[in-house]
C-alpha atoms as a PDB file:
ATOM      1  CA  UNK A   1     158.592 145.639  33.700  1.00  0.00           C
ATOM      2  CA  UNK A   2     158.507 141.635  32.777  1.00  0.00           C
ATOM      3  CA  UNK A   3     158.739 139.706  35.703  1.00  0.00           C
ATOM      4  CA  UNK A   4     161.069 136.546  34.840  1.00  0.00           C
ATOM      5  CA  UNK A   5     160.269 133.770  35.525  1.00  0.00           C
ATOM      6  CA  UNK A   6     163.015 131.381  37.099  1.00  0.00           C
ATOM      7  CA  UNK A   7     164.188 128.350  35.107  1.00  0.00           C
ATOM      8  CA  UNK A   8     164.091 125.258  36.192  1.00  0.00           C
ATOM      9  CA  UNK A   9     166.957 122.690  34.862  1.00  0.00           C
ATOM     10  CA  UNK A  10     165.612 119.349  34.426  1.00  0.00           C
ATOM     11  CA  UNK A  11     168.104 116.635  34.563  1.00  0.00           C
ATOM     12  CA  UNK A  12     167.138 112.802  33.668  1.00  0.00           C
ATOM     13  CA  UNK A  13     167.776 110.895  37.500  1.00  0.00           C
ATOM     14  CA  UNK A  14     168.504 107.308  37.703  1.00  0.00           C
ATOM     15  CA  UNK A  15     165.086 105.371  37.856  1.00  0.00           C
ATOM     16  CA  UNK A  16     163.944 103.396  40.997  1.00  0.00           C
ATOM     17  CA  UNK A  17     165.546  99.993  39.741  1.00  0.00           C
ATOM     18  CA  UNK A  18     168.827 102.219  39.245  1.00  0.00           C
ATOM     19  CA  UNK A  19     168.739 102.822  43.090  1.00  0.00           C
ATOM     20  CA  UNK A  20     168.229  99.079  43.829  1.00  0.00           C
ATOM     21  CA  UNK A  21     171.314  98.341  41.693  1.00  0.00           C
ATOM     22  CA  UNK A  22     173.662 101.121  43.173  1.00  0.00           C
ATOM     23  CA  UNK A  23     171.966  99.289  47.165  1.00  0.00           C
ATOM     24  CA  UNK A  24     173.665  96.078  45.576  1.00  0.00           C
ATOM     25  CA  UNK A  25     176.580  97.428  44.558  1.00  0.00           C
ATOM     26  CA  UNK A  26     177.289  98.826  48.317  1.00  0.00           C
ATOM     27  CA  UNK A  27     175.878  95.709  49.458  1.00  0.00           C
ATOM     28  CA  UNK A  28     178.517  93.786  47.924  1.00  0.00           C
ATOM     29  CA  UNK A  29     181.181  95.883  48.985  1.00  0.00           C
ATOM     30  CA  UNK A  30     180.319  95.712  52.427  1.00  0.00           C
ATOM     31  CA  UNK A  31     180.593  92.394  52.555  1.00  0.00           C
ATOM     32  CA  UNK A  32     183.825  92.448  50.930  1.00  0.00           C
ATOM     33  CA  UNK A  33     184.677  94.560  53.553  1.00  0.00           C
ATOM     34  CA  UNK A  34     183.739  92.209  56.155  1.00  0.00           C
ATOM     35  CA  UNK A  35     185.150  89.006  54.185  1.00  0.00           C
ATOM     36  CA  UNK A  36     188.467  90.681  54.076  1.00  0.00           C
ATOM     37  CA  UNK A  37     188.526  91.234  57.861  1.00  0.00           C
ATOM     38  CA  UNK A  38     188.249  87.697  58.333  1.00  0.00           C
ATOM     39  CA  UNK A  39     191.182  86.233  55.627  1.00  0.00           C
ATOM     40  CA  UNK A  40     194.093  85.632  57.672  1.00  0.00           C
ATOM     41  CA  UNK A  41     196.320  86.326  54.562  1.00  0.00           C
ATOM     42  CA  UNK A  42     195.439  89.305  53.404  1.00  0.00           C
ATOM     43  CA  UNK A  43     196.393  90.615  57.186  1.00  0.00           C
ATOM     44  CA  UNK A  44     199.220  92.792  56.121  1.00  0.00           C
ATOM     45  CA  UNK A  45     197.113  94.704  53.410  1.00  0.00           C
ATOM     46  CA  UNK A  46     193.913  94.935  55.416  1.00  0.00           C
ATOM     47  CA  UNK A  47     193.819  98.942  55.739  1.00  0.00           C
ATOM     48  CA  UNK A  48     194.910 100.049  52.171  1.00  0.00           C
ATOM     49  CA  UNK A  49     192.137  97.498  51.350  1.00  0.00           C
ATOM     50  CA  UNK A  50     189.803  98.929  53.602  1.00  0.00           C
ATOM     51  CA  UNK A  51     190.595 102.233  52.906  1.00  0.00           C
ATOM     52  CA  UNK A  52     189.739 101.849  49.151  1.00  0.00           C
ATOM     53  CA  UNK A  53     186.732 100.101  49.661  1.00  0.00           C
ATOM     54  CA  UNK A  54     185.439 102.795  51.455  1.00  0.00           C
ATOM     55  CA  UNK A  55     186.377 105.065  48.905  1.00  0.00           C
ATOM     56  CA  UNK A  56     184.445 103.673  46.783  1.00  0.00           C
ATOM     57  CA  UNK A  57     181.324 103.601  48.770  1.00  0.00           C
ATOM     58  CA  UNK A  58     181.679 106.967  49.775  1.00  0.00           C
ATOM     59  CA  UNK A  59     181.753 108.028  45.931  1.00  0.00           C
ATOM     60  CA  UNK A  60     178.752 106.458  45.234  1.00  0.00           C
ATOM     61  CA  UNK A  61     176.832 107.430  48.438  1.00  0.00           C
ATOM     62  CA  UNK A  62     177.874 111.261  47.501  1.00  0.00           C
ATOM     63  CA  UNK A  63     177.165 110.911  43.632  1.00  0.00           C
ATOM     64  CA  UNK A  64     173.799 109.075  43.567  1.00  0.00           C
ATOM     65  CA  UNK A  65     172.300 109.223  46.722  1.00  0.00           C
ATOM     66  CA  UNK A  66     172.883 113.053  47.193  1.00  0.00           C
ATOM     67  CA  UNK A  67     172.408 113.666  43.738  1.00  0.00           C
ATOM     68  CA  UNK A  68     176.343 115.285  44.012  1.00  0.00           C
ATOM     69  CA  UNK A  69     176.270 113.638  40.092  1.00  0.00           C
ATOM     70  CA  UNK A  70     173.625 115.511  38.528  1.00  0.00           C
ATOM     71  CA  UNK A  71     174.602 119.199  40.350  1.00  0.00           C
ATOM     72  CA  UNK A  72     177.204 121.588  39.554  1.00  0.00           C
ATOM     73  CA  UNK A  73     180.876 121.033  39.193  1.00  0.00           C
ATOM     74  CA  UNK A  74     181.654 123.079  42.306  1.00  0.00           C
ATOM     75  CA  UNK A  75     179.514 120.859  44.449  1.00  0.00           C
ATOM     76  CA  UNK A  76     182.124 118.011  43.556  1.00  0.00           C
ATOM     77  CA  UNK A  77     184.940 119.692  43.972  1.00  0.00           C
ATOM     78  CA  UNK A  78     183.529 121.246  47.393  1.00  0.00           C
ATOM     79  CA  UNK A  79     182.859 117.556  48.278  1.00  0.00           C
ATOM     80  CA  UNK A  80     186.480 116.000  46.456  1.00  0.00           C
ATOM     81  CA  UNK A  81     188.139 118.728  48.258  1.00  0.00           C
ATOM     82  CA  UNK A  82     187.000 117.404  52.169  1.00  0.00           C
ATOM     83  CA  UNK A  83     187.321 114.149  51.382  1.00  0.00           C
ATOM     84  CA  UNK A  84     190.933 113.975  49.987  1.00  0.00           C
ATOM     85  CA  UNK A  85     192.066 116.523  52.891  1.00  0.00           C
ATOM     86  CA  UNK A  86     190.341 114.049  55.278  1.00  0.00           C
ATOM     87  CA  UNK A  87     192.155 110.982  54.004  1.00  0.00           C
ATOM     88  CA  UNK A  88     195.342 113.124  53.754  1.00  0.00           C
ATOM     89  CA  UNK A  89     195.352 113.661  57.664  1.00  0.00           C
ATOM     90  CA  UNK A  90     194.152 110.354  58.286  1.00  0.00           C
ATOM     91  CA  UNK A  91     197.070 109.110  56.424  1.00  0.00           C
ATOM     92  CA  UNK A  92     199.306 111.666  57.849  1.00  0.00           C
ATOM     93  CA  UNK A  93     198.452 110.403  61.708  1.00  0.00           C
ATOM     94  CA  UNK A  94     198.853 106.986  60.477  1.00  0.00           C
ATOM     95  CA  UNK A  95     202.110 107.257  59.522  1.00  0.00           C
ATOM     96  CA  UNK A  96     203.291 109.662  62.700  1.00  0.00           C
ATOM     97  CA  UNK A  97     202.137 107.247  65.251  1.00  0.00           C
ATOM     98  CA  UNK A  98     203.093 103.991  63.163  1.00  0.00           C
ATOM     99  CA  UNK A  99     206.992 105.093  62.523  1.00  0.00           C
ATOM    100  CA  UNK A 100     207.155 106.966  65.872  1.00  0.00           C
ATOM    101  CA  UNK A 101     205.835 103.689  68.021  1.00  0.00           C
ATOM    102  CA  UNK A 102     208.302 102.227  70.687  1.00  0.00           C
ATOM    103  CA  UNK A 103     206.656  99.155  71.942  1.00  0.00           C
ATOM    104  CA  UNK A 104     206.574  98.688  75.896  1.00  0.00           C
ATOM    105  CA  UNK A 105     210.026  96.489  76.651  1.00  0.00           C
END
């Protein structure tokens, strides 16, 4: 009997100064983040804004730091999946306790 031997999938991963430029990239966004906190102006828009920033970090974080970019399919799906049912119900509570709000008299 031939024993088999298991193969081992080699993908090409982003190179060191690939990692520096994804740290920049969240770098940046966090301090959009913080920048739009502070505008006075964009007050009415600050969560949607907020929300997609962090989006967006949390989709790089998954697909280069975790390596969720260079593994299988299901992996992203598994990882899609939590995310859009956790911004679902966030959304979801958002809107119950923002339309059903009486203020104190």
């Amino acid at each position: 009997m031939a024993v088999q031997q298991a193969q081992v999938h080699e993908s090409s991963h982003p190179t060191p100064m690939i990692y520096i430029l994804i740290a920049v990239i969240l770098t940046v966004i966090t301090t959009v983040e913080v920048a739009v906190v502070f505008m006075e102006g964009l007050r009415p828009l600050l969560v949607p804004i907020l929300l997609v920033l962090s989006a967006a970090k949390f989709v790089i974080v998954v697909g280069f730091y975790m390596h969720l970019k260079f593994d299988a399919r299901l992996f992203t799906m598994m990882f899609t999946g939590g995310f859009v049912l956790a911004v679902s119900v966030l959304l979801a509570w958002i809107a119950l306790f923002d339309n059903f709000y009486i203020p104190p008299a």
